[in-house]
PDB file of N, CA and C in Angstrom:
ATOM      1  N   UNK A   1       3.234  -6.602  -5.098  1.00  0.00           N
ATOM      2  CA  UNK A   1       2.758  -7.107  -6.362  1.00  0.00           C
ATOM      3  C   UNK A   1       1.350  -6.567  -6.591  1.00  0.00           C
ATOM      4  N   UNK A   2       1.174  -6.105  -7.712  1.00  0.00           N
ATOM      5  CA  UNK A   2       0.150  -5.580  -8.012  1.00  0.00           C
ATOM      6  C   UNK A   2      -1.036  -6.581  -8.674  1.00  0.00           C
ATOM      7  N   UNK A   3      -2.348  -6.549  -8.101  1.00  0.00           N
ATOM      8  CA  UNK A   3      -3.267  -7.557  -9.186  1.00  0.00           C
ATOM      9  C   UNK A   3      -3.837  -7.272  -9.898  1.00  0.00           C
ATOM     10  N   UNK A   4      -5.050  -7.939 -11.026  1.00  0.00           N
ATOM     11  CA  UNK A   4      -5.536  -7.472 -11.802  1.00  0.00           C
ATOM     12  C   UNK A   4      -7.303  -8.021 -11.735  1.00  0.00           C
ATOM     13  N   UNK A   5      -8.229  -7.959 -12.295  1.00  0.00           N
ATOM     14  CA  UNK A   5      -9.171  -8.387 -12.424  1.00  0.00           C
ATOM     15  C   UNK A   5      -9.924  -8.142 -13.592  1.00  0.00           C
ATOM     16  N   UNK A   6      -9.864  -9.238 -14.970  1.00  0.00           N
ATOM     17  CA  UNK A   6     -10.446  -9.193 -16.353  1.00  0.00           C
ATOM     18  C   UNK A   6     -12.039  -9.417 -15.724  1.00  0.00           C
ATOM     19  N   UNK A   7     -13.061  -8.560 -16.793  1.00  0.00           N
ATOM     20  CA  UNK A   7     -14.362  -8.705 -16.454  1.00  0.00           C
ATOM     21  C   UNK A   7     -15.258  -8.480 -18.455  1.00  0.00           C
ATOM     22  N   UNK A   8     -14.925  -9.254 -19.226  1.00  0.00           N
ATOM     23  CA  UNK A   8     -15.641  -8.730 -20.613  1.00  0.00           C
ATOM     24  C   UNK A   8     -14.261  -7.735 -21.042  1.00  0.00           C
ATOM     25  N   UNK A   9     -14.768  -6.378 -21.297  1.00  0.00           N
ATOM     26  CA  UNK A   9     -13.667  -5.959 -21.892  1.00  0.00           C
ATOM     27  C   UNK A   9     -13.054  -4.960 -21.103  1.00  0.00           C
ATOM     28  N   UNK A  10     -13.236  -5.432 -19.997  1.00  0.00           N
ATOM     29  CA  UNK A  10     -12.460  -4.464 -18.673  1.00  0.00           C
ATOM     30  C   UNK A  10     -11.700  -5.047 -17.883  1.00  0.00           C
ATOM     31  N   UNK A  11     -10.564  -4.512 -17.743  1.00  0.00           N
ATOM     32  CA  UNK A  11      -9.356  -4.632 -16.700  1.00  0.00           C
ATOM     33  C   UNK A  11      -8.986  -3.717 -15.642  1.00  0.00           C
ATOM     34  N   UNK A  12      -9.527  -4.269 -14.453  1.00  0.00           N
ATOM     35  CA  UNK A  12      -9.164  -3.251 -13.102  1.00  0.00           C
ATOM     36  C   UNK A  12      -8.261  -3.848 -12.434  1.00  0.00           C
ATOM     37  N   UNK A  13      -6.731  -2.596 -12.297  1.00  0.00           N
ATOM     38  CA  UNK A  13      -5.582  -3.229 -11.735  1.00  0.00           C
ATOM     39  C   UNK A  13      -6.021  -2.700 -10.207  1.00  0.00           C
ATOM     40  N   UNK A  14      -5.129  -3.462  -9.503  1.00  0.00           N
ATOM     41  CA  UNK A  14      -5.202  -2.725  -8.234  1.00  0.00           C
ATOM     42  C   UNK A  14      -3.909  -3.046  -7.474  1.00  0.00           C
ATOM     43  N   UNK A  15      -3.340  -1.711  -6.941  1.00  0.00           N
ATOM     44  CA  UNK A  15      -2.570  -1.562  -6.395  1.00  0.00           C
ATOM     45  C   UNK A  15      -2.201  -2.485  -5.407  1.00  0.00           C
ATOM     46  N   UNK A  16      -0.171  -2.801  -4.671  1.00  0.00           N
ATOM     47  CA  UNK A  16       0.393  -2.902  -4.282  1.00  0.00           C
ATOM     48  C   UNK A  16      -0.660  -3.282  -2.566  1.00  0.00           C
ATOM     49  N   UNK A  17      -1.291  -2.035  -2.476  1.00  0.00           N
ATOM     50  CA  UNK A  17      -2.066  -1.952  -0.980  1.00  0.00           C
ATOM     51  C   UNK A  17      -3.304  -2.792  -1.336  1.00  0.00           C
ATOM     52  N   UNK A  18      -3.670  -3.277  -2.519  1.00  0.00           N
ATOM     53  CA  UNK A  18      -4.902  -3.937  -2.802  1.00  0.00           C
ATOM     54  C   UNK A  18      -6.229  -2.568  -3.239  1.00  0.00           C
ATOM     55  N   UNK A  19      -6.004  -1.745  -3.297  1.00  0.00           N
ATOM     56  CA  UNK A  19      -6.629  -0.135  -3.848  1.00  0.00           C
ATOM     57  C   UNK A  19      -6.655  -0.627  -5.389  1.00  0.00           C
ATOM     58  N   UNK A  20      -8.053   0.054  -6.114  1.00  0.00           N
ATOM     59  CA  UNK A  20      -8.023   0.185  -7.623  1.00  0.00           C
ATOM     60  C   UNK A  20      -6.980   1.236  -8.136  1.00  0.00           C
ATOM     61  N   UNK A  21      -6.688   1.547  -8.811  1.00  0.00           N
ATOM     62  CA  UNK A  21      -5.188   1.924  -9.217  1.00  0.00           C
ATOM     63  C   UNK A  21      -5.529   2.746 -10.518  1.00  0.00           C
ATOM     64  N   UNK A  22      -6.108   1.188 -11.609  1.00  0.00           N
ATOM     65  CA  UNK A  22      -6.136   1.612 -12.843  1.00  0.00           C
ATOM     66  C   UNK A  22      -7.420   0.452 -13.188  1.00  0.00           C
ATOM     67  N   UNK A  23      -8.389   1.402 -14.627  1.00  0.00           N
ATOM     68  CA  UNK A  23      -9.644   1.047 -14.878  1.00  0.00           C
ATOM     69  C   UNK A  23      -9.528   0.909 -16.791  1.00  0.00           C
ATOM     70  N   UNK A  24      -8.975   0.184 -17.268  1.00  0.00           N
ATOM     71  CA  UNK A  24      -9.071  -0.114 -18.836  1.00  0.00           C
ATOM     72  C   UNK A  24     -10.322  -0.811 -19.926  1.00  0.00           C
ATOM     73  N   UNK A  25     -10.580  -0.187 -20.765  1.00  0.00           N
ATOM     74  CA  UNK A  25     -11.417  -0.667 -21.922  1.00  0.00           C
ATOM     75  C   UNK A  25     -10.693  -1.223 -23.091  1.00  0.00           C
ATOM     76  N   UNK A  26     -10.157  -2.478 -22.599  1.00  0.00           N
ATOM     77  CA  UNK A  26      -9.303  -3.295 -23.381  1.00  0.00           C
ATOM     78  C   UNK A  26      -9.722  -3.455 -24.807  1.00  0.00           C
ATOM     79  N   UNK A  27     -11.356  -3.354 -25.140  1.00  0.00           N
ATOM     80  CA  UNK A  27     -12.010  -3.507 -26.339  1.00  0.00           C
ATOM     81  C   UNK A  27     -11.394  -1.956 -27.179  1.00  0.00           C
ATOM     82  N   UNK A  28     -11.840  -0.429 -25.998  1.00  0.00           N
ATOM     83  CA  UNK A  28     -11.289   0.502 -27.257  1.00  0.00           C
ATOM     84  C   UNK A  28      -9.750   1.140 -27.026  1.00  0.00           C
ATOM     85  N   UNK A  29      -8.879   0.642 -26.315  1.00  0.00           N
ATOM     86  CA  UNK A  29      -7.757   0.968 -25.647  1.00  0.00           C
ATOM     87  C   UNK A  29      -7.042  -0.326 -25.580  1.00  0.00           C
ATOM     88  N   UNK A  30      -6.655  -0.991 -26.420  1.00  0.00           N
ATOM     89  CA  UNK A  30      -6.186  -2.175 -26.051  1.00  0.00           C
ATOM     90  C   UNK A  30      -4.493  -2.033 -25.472  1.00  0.00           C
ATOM     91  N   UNK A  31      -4.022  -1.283 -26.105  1.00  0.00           N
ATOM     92  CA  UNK A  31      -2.539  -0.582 -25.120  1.00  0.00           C
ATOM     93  C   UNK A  31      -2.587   0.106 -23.822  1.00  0.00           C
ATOM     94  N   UNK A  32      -3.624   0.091 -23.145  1.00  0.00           N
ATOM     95  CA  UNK A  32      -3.821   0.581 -21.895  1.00  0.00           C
ATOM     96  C   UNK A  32      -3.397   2.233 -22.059  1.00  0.00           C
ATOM     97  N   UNK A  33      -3.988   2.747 -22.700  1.00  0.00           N
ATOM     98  CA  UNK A  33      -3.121   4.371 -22.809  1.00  0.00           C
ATOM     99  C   UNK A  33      -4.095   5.315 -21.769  1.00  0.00           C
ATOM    100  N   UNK A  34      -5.075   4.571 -21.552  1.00  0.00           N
ATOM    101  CA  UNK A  34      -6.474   5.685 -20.894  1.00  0.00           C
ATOM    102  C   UNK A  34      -6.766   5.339 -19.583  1.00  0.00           C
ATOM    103  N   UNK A  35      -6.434   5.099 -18.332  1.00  0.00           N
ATOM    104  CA  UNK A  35      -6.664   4.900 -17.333  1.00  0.00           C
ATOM    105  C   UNK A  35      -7.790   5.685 -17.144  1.00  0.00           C
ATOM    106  N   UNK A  36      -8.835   4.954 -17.113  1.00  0.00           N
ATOM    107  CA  UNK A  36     -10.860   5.407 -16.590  1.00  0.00           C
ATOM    108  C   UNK A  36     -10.689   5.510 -15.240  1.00  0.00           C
ATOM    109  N   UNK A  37      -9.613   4.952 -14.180  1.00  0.00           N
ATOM    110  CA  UNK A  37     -10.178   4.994 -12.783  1.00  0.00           C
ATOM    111  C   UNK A  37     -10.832   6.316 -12.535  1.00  0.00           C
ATOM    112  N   UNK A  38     -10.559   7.654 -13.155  1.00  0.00           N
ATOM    113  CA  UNK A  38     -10.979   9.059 -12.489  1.00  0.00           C
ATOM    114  C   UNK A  38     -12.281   9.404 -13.015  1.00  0.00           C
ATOM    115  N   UNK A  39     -12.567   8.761 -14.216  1.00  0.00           N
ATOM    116  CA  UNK A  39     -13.954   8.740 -14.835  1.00  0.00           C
ATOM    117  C   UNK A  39     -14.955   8.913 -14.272  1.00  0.00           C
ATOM    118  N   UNK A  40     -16.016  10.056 -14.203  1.00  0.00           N
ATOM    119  CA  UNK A  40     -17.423   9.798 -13.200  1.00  0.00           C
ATOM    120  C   UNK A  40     -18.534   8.443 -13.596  1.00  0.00           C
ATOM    121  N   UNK A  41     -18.141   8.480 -14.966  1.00  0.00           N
ATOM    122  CA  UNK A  41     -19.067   7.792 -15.711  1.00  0.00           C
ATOM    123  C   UNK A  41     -18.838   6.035 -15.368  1.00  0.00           C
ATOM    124  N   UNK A  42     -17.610   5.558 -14.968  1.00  0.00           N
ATOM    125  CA  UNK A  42     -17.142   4.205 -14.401  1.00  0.00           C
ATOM    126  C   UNK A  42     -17.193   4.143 -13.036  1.00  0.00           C
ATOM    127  N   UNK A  43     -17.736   4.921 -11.998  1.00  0.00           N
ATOM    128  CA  UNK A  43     -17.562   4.536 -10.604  1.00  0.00           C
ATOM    129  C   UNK A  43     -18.115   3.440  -9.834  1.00  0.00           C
ATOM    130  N   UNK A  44     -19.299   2.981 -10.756  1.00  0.00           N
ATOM    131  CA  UNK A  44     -20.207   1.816 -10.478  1.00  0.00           C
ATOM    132  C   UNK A  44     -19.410   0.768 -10.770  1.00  0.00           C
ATOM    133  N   UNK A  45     -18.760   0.396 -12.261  1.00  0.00           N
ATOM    134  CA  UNK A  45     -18.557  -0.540 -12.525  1.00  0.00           C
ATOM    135  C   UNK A  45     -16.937  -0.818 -11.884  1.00  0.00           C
ATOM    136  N   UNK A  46     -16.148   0.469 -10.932  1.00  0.00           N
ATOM    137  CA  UNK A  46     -15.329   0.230 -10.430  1.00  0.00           C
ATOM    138  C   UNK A  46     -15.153  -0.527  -9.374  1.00  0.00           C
ATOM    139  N   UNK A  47     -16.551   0.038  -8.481  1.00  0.00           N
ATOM    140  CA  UNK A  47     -17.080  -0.560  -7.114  1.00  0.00           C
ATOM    141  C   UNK A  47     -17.503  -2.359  -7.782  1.00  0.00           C
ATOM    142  N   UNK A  48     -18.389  -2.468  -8.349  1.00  0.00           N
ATOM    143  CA  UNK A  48     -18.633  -3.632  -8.931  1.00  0.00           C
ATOM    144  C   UNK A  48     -17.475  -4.692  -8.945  1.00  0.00           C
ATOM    145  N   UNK A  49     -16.859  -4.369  -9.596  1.00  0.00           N
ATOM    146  CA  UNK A  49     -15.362  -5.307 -10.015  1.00  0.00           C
ATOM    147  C   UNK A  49     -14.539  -4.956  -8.810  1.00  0.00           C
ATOM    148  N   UNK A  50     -14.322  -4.115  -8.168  1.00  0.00           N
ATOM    149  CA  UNK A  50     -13.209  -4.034  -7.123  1.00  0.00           C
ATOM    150  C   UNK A  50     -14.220  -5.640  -6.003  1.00  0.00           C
ATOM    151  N   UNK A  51     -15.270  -5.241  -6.028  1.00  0.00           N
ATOM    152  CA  UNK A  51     -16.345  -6.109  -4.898  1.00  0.00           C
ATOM    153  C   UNK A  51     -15.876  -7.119  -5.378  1.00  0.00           C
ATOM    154  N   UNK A  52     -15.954  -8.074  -6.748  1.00  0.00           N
ATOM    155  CA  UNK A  52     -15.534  -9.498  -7.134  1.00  0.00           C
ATOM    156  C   UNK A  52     -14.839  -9.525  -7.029  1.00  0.00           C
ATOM    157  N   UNK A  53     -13.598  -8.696  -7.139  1.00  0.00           N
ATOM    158  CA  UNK A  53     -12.262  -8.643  -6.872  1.00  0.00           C
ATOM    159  C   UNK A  53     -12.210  -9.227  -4.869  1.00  0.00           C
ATOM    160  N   UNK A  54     -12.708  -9.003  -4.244  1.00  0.00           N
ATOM    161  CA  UNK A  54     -12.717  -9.107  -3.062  1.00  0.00           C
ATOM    162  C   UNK A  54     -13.593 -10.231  -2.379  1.00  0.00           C
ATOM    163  N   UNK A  55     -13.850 -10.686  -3.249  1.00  0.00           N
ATOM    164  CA  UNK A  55     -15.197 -12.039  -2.933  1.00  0.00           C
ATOM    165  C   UNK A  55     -13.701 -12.938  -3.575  1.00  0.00           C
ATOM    166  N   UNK A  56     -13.399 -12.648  -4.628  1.00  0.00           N
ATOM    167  CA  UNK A  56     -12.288 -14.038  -5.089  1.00  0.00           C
ATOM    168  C   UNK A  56     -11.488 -14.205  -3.946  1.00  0.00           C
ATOM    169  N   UNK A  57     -10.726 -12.897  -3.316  1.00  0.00           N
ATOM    170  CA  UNK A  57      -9.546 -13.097  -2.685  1.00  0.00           C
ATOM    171  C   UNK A  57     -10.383 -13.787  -1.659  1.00  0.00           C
ATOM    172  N   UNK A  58     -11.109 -13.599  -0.874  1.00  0.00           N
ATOM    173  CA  UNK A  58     -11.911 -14.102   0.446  1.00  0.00           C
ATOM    174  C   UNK A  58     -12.290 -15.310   0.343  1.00  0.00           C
ATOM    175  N   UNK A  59     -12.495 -15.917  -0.983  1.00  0.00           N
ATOM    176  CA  UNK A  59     -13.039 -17.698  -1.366  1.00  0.00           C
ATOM    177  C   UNK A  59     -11.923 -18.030  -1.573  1.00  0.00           C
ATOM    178  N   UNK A  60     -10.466 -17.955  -1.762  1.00  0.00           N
ATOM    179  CA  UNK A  60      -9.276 -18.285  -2.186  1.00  0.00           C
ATOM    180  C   UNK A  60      -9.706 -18.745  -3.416  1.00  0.00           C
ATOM    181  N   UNK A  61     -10.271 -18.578  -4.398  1.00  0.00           N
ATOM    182  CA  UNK A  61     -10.621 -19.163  -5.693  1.00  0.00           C
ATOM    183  C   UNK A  61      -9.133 -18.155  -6.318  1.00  0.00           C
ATOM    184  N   UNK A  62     -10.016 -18.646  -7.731  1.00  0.00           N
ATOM    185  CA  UNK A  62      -8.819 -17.678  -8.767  1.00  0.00           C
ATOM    186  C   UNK A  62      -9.907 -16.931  -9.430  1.00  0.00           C
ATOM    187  N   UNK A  63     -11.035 -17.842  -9.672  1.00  0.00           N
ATOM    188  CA  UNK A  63     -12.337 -17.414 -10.587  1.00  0.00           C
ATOM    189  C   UNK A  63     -13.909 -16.994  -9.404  1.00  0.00           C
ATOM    190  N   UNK A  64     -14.486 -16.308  -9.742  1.00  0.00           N
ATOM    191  CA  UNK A  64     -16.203 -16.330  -9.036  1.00  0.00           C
ATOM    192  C   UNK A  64     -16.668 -17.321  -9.700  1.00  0.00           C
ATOM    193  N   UNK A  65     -17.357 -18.021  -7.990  1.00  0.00           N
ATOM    194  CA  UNK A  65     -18.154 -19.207  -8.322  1.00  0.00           C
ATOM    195  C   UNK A  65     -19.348 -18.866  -8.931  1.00  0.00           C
ATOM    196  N   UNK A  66     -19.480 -19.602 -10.083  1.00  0.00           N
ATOM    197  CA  UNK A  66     -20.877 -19.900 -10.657  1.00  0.00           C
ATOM    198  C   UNK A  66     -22.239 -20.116 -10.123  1.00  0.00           C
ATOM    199  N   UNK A  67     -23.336 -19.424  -9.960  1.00  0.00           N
ATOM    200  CA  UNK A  67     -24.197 -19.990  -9.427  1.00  0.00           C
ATOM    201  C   UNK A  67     -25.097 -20.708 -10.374  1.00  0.00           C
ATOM    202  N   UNK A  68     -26.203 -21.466  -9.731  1.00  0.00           N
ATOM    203  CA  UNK A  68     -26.936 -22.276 -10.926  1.00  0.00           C
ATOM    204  C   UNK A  68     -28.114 -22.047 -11.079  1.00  0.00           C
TER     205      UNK A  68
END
């Protein structure tokens, strides 16, 4: 099963092995037609979101905790 992780107007799927897969700009691509994962210009915000992506699974949350 593959997961996903919404962040604003970005959606990073990630593969079967838990790997980023696919990188969407749901705001200008809302049909997913453009997969950004190969993008130079997104590698930060891939690492970024793959990282929350990996803090959720590790807190068993569904969401990142809020800090105050």
């Amino acid at each position: 099963m593959a997961h996903a992780l919404y962040e604003g107007q970005w959606k990073l799927v990630l593969n079967i092995e838990d790997q980023p897969a696919a990188l969407y700009d749901l705001q200008n691509d809302p049909t997913e037609s453009r997969n950004l994962i190969t993008d130079a210009g997104q590698v930060e915000r891939v690492k970024a979101m793959e990282q929350s992506y990996r803090n959720i699974r590790t807190s068993k949350r569904s969401t990142v905790a809020k800090s105050n």
